[in-house]
Protein backbone atom coordinates (compact mmCIF):
# COMPACT_ATOMS: atom_id res chain seq x y z
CA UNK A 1 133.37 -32.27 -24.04
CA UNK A 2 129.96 -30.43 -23.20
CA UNK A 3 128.19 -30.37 -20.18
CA UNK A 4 124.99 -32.31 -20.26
CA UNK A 5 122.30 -31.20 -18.52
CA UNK A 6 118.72 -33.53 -17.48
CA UNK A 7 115.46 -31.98 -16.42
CA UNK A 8 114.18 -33.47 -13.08
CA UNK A 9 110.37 -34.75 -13.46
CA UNK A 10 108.57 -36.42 -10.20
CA UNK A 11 107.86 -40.22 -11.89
CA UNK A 12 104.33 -41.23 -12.48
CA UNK A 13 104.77 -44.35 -13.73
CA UNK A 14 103.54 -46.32 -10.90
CA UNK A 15 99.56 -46.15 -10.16
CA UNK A 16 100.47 -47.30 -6.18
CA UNK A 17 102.37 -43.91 -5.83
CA UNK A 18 101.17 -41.44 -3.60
CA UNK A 19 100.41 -37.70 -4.21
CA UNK A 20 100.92 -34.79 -2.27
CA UNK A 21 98.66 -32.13 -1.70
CA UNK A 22 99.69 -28.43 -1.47
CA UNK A 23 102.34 -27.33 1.55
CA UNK A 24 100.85 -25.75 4.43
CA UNK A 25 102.88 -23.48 7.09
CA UNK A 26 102.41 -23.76 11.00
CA UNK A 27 99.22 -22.00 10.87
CA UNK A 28 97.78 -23.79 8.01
CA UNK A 29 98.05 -22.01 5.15
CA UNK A 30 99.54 -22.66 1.76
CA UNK A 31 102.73 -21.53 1.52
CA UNK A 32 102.68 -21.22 -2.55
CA UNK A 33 104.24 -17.81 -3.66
CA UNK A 34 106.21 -17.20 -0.55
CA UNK A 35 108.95 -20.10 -1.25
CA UNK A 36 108.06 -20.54 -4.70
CA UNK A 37 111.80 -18.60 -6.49
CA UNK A 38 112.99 -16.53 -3.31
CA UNK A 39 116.33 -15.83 -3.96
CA UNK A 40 116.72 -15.12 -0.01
CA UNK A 41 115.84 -17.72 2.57
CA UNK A 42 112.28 -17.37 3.80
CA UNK A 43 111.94 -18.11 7.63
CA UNK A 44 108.76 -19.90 8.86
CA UNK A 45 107.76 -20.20 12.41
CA UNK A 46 107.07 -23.82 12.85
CA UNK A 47 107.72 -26.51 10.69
CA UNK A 48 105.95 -27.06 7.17
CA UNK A 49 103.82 -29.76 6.34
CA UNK A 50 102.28 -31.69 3.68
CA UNK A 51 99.43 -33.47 3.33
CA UNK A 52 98.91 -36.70 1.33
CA UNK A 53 96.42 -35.91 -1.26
CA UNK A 54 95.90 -39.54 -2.50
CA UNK A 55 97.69 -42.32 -0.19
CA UNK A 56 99.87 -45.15 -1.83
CA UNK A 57 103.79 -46.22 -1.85
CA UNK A 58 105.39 -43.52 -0.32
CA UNK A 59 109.10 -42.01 -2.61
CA UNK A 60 112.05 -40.38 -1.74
CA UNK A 61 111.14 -37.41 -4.86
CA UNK A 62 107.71 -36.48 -5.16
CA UNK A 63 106.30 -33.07 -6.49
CA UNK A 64 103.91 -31.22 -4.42
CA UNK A 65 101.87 -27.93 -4.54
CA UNK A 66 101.01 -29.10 -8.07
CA UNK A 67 104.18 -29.74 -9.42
CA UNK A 68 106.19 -26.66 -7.96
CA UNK A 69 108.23 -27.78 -5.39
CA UNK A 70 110.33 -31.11 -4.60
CA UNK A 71 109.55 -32.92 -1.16
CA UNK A 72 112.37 -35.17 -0.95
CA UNK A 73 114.22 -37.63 1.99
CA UNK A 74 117.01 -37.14 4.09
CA UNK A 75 119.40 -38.83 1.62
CA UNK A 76 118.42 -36.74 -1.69
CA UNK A 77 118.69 -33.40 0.55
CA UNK A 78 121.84 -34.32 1.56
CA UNK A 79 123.09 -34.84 -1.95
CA UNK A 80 121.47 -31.97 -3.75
CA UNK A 81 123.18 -29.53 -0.30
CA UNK A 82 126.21 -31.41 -1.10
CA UNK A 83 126.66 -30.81 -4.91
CA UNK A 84 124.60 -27.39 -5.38
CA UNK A 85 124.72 -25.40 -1.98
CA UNK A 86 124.84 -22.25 -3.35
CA UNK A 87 121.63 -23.35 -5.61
CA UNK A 88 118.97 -25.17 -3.16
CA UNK A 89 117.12 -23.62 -0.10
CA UNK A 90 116.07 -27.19 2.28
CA UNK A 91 112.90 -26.52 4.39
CA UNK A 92 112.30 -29.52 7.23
CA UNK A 93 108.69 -30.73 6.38
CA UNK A 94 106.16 -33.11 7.81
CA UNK A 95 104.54 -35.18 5.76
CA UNK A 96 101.31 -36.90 6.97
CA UNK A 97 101.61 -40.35 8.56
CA UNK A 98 105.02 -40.49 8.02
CA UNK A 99 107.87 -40.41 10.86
CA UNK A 100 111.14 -39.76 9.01
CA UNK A 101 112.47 -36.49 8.28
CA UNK A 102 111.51 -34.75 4.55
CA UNK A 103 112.76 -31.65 3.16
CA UNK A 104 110.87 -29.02 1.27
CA UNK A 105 113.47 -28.16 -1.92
CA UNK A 106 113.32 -24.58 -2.84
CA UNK A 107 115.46 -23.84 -6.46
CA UNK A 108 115.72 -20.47 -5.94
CA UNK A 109 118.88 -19.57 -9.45
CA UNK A 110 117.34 -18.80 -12.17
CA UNK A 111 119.37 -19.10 -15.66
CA UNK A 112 118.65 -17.64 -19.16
CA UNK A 113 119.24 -20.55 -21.19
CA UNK A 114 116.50 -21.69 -23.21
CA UNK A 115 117.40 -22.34 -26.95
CA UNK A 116 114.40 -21.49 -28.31
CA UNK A 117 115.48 -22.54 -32.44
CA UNK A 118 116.93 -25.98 -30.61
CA UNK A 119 114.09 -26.59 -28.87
CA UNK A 120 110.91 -28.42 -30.34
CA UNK A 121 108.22 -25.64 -29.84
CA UNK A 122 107.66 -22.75 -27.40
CA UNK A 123 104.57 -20.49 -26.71
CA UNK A 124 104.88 -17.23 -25.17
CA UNK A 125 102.81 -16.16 -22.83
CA UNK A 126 100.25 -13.30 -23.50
CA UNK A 127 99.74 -9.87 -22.00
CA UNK A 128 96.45 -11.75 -20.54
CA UNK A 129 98.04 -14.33 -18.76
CA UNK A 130 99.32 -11.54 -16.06
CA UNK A 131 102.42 -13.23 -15.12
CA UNK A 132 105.21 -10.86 -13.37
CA UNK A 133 108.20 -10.53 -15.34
CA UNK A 134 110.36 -12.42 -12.87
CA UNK A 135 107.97 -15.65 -12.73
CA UNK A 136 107.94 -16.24 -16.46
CA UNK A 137 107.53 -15.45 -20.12
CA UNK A 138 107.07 -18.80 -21.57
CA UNK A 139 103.58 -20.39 -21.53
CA UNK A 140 105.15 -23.65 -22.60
CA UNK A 141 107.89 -24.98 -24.10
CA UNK A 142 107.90 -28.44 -25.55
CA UNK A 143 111.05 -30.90 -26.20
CA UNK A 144 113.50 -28.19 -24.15
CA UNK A 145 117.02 -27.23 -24.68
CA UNK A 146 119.03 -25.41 -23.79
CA UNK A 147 122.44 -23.80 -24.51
CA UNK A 148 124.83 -25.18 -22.35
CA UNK A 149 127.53 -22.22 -22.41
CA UNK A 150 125.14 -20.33 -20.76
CA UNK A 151 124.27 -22.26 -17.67
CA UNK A 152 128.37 -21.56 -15.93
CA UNK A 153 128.36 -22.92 -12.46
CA UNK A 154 125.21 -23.46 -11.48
CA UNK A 155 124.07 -27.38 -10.75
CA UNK A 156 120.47 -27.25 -10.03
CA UNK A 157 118.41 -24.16 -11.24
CA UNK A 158 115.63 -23.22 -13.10
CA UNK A 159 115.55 -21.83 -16.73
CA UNK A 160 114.50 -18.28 -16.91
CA UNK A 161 110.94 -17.56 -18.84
CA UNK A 162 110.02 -21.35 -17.67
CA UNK A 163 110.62 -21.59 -13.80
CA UNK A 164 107.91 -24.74 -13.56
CA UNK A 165 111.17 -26.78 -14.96
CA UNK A 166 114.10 -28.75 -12.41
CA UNK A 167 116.86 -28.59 -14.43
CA UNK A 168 120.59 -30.18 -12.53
CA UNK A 169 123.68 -31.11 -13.94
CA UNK A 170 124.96 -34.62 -15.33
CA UNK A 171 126.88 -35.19 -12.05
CA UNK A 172 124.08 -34.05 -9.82
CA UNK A 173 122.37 -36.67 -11.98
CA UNK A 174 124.21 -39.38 -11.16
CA UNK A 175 125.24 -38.95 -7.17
CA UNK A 176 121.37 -38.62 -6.76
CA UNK A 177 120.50 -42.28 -8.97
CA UNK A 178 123.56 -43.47 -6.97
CA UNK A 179 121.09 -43.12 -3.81
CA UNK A 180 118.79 -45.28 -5.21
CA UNK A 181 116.25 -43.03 -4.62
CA UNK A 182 112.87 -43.27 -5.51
CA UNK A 183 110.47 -41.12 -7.81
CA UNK A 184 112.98 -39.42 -10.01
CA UNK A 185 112.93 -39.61 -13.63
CA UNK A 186 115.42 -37.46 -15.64
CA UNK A 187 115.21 -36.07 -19.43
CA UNK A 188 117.97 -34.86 -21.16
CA UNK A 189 117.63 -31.10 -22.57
CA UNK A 190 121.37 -31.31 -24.44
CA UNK A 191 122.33 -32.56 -27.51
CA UNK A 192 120.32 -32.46 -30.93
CA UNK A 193 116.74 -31.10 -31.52
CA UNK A 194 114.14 -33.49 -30.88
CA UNK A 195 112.80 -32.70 -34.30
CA UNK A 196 113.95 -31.91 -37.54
CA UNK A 197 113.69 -28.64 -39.68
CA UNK A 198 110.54 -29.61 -41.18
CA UNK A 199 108.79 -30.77 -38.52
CA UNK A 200 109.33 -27.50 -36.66
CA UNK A 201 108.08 -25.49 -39.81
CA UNK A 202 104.84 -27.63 -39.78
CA UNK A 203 104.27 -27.06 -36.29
CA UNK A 204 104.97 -23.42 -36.67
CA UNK A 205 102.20 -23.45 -39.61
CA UNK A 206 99.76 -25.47 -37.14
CA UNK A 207 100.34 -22.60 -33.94
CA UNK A 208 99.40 -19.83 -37.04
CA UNK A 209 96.23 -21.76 -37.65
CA UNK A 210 94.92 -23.23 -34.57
CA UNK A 211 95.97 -20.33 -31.89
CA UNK A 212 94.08 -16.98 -33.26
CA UNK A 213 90.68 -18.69 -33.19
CA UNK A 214 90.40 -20.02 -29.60
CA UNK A 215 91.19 -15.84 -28.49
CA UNK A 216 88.12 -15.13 -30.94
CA UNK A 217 85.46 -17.13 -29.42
CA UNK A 218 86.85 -16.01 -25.70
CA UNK A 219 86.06 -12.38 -26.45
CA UNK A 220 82.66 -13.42 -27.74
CA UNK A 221 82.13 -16.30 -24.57
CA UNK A 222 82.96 -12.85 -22.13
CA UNK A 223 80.83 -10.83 -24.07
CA UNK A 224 77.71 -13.03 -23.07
CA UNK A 225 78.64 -13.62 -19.29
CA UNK A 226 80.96 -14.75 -17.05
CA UNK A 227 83.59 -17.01 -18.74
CA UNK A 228 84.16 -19.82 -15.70
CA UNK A 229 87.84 -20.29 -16.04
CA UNK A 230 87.95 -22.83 -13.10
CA UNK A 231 85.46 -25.21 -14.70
CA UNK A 232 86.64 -28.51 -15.88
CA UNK A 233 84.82 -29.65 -18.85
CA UNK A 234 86.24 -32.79 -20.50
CA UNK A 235 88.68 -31.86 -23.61
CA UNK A 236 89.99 -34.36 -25.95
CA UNK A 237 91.58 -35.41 -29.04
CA UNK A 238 89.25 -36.04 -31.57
CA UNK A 239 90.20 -36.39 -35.39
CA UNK A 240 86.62 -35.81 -36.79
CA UNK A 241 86.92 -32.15 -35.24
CA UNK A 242 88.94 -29.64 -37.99
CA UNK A 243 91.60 -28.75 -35.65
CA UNK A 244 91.41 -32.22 -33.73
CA UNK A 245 90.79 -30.34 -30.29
CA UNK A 246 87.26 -31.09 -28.49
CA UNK A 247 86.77 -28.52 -25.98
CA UNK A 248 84.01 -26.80 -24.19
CA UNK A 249 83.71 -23.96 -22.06
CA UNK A 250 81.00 -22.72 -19.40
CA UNK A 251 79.67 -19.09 -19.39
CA UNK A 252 77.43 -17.72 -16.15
CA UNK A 253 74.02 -16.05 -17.50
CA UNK A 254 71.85 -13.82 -16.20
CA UNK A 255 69.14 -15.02 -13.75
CA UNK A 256 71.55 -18.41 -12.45
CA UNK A 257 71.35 -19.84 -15.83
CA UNK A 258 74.88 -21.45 -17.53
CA UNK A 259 75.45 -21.63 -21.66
CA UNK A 260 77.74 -24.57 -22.53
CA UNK A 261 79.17 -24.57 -25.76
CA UNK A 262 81.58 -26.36 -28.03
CA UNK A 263 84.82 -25.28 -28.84
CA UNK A 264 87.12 -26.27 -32.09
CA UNK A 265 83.97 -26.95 -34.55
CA UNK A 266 84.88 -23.66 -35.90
CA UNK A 267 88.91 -24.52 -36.10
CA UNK A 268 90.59 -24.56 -39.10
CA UNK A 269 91.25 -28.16 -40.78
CA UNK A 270 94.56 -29.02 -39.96
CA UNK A 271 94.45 -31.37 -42.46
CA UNK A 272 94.24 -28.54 -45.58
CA UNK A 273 96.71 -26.31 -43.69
CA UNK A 274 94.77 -23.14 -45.04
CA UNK A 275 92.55 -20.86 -43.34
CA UNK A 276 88.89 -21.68 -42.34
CA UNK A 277 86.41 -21.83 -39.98
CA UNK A 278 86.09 -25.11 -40.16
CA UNK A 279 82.34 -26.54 -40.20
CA UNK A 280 81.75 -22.73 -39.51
CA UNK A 281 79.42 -23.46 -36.32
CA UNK A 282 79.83 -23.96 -32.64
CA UNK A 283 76.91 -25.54 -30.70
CA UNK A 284 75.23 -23.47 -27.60
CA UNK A 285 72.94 -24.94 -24.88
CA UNK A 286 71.80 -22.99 -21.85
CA UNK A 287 70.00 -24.49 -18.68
CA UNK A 288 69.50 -23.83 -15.06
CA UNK A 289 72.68 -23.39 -12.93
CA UNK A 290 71.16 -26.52 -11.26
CA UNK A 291 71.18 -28.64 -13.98
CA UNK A 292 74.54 -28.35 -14.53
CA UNK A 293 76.54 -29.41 -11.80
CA UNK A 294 80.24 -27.69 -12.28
CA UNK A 295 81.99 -30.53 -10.16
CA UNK A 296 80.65 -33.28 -12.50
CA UNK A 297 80.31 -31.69 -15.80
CA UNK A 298 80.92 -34.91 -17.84
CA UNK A 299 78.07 -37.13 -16.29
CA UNK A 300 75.79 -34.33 -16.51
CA UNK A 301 72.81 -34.20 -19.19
CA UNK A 302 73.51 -30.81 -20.74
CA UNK A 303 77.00 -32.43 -21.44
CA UNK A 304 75.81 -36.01 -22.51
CA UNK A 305 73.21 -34.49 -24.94
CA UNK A 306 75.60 -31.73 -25.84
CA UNK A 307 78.50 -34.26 -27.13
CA UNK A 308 75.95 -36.29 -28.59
CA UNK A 309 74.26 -33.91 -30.65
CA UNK A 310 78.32 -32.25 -31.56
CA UNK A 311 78.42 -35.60 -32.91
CA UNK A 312 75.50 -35.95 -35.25
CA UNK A 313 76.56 -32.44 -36.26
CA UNK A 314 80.25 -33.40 -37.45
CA UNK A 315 78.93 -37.15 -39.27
CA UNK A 316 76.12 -35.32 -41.04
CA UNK A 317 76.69 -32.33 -43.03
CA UNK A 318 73.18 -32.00 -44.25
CA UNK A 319 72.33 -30.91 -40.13
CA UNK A 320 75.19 -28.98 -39.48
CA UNK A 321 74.42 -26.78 -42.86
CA UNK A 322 70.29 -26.58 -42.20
CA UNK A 323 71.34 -26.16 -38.55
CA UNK A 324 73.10 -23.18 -39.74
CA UNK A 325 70.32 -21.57 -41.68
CA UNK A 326 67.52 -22.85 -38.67
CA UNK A 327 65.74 -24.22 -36.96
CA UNK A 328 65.77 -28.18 -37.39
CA UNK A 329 65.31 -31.38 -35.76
CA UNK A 330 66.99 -33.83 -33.97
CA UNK A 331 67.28 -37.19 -32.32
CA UNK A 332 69.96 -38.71 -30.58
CA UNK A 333 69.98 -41.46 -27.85
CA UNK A 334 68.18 -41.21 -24.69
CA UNK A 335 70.65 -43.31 -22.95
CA UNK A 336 71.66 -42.50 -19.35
CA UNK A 337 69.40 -39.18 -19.90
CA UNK A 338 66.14 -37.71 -17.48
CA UNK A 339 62.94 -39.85 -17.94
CA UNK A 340 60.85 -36.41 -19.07
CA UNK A 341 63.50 -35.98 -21.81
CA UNK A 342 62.95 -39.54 -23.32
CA UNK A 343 60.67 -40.41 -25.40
CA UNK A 344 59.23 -44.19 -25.51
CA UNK A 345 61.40 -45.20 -28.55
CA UNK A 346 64.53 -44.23 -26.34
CA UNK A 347 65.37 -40.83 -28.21
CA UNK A 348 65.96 -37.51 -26.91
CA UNK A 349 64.48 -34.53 -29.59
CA UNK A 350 66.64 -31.52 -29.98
CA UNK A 351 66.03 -28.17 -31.86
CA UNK A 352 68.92 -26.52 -33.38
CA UNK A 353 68.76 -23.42 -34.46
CA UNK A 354 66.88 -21.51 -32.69
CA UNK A 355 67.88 -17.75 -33.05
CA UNK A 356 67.22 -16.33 -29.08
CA UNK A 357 66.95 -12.84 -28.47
CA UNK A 358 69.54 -12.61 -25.69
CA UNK A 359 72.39 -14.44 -27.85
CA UNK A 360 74.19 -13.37 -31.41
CA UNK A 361 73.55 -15.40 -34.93
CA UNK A 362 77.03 -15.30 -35.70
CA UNK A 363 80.61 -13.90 -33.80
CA UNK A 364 83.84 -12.93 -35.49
CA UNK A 365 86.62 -15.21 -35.86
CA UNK A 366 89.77 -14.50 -36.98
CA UNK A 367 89.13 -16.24 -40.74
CA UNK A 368 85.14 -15.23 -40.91
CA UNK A 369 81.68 -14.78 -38.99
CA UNK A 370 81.07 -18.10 -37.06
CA UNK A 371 77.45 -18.99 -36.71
CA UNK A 372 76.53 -19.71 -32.96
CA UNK A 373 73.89 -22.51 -33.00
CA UNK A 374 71.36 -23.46 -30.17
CA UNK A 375 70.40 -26.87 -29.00
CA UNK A 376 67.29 -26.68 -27.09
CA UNK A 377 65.72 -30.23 -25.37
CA UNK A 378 62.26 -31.34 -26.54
CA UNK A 379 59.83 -33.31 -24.17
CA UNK A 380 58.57 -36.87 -25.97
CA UNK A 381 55.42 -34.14 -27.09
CA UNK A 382 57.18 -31.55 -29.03
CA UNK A 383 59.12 -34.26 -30.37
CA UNK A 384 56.05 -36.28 -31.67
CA UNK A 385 54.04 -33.17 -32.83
CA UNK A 386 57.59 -31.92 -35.09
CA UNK A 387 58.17 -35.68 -36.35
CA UNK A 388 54.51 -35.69 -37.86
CA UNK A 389 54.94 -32.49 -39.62
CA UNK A 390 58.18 -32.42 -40.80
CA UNK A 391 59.61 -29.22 -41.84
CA UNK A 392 56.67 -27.24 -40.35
CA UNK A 393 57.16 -28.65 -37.43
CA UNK A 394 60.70 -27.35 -36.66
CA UNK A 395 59.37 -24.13 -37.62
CA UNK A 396 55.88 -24.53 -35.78
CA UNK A 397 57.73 -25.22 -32.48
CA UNK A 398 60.40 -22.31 -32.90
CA UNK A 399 57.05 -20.06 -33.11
CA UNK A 400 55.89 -21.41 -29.77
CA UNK A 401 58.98 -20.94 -28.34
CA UNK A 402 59.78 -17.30 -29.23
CA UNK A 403 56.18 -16.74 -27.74
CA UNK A 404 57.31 -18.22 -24.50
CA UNK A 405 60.27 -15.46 -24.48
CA UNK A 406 62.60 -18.21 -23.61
CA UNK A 407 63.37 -19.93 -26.80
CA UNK A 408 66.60 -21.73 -26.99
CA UNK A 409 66.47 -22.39 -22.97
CA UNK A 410 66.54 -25.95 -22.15
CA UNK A 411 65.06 -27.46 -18.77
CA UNK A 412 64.55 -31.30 -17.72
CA UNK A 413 61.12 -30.24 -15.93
CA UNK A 414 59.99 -27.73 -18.51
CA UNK A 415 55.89 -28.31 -19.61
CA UNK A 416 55.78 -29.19 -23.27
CA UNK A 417 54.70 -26.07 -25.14
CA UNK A 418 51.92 -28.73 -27.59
């Protein structure tokens, strides 16, 4: 009969759980990369300990150091030295506030035994990424299995390419629920594919479509300043989007200024399965490094009027495609945004369109030129003075602007250029 093997997640179910923060050594730094897959035991002088990064019901299996390394109690270390000896490395650990005994788990064996064709998708990391050969070649790898035949004795290891995954053994399995221990949940990666032939060739024809253009607009994002890879803007499913991914990113500027701008406008549509750019147009707007707080992107105005306007732009095709050829107007709601932005019927103006001297019309994408639109903020004046002359307007304020030598730049305290 064939082994069955069960990858070991830390359970989240339970919003009274507590989570732990990264380990620290005696001297209080992170330990991170020097336990992380040593094959020989590391020695530390003093005992390890770990922090509780948010307090709640304390568990016998909990992840910490973002998900790399178990922190378990007496009774799971016991069973996982008992059953896989020659696999584990057990590290005594403090954790705050509490008085028993916890062990740091180190699963140092690494097996090659990813099926990739059994398995329901994998991505492979890229030569950008920068990983070491012996920490991994995967970037992710969805519904997992694996081929038990090539696992032999091991009980508790890691799969090679993939190291982030716990894999152990159907018996290790079961002495460890026989505890009664708390915080494990375990997924099987034996047996059939999660997904059928077809659904694996769809979702190989979605990676062809969806993962060349977000490496096209990166190149361009570097090529106008310093791509912020640490920011967290919000991302999201959203159906109305071609690809349905709603992302953003945040590029540094010259002089403290900060360009966010849309990503997945310019995605293919899923939904055709053919090549495209999509609505052919991601959205720019670029502010003052104060404006745009980078621990609270979400609540801040450049993102509210941002995600507002991205809106507007996907509903309406008549702005997206006179967006495109520039400049035009628009209102969307003032709600929750600064006083001088709002006018006194509750609307925020925009201009879109605006073609800046410091930033491109249009960058390359894998299946055609994108266009790169701007969304500058209007004070209630400019708006007024465009709404009473229409067309001329727009194009009246974009003069001004380009006078100014700042044209697409939006600021909440900026005077009103009419």
């Amino acid at each position: 009969m064939p082994k069955r093997y069960f990858r070991l997640y830390d359970n989240m179910s339970s919003p009274e759980r507590w989570v732990l923060d990264d380990t620290l050594d005696a001297q209080g730094k992170p330990v991170g990369a020097r336990l992380y897959l040593n094959a020989v035991p590391i020695r530390f002088g003093g005992r390890l300990r770990v922090p509780i990064l948010h307090p709640g019901s304390p568990l016998d299996f909990s992840f910490a150091d973002s998900g790399d390394f178990p922190v378990v109690t007496e009774k799971v270390a016991s069973t996982l030295a008992e059953l896989a000896p020659g696999d584990v490395q057990l590290y005594p650990a403090e954790v705050d506030s509490r008085s028993e005994p916890y062990f740091l788990v180190n699963v140092a064996r690494l097996v090659k035994c990813i099926d990739e064709a059994a398995s329901e998708e994998v991505r492979y990391g890229e030569p950008e990424d920068n990983w070491p050969d012996e920490l991994g070649y995967y970037r992710s790898v969805y519904g997992m299995r694996i081929d038990p035949s090539k696992v032999g004795d091991a009980k508790a290891f890691r799969p090679w390419g993939y190291p982030k995954a716990l894999l152990v053994a159907e018996e290790v399995k079961e002495a460890l629920e026989r505890t009664g221990a708390s915080g494990l949940d375990f997924r099987e990666v034996t047996g059939p594919s999660p997904i059928s032939d077809e659904e694996r060739a769809y979702k190989r024809r979605c990676r062809e479509l969806l993962e060349p253009p977000p490496a096209a607009r990166r190149a361009a994002w570097k090529s106008l300043g310093r791509l912020d890879e640490m920011a967290v803007a919000p991302r999201a499913i959203c159906y109305e989007w071609p690809g349905h991914r709603q992302d953003w990113a945040i590029i540094h500027r010259e002089a403290g200024r900060i360009l966010l701008v849309s990503e997945g406008l310019s995605d293919p549509f899923i939904a055709r399965m053919e090549p495209s750019v999509g609505f052919g147009l991601e959205l720019a707007l670029e502010t003052e490094q104060a404006e745009l707080p980078l621990n609270a992107i979400e609540g801040s105005w450049p993102y509210v009027l941002l995600e507002r306007v991205s809106k507007e732009v996907v509903a309406q095709e008549h702005v997206r495609e006179r967006a495109k050829a520039g400049p035009v107007l628009l209102a969307v709601a003032g709600t929750g945004m600064p006083a001088s932005l709002v006018s006194a019927e509750g609307r925020v103006g925009v201009l879109l369109g605006q073609e800046p001297r410091s930033l491109p019309r249009l960058f390359p994408s894998p299946f055609g030129d994108v266009r790169l639109v701007t969304v500058k903020a209007l004070p209630p004046a400019e708006l007024e003075y465009a709404l009473t002359r229409g067309v001329e307007g727009a194009a009246g304020l974009a003069q001004r602007f380009s006078e100014t030598g700042e044209e697409h730049i939006s600021r909440t305290s900026r005077q009103a250029v009419v």
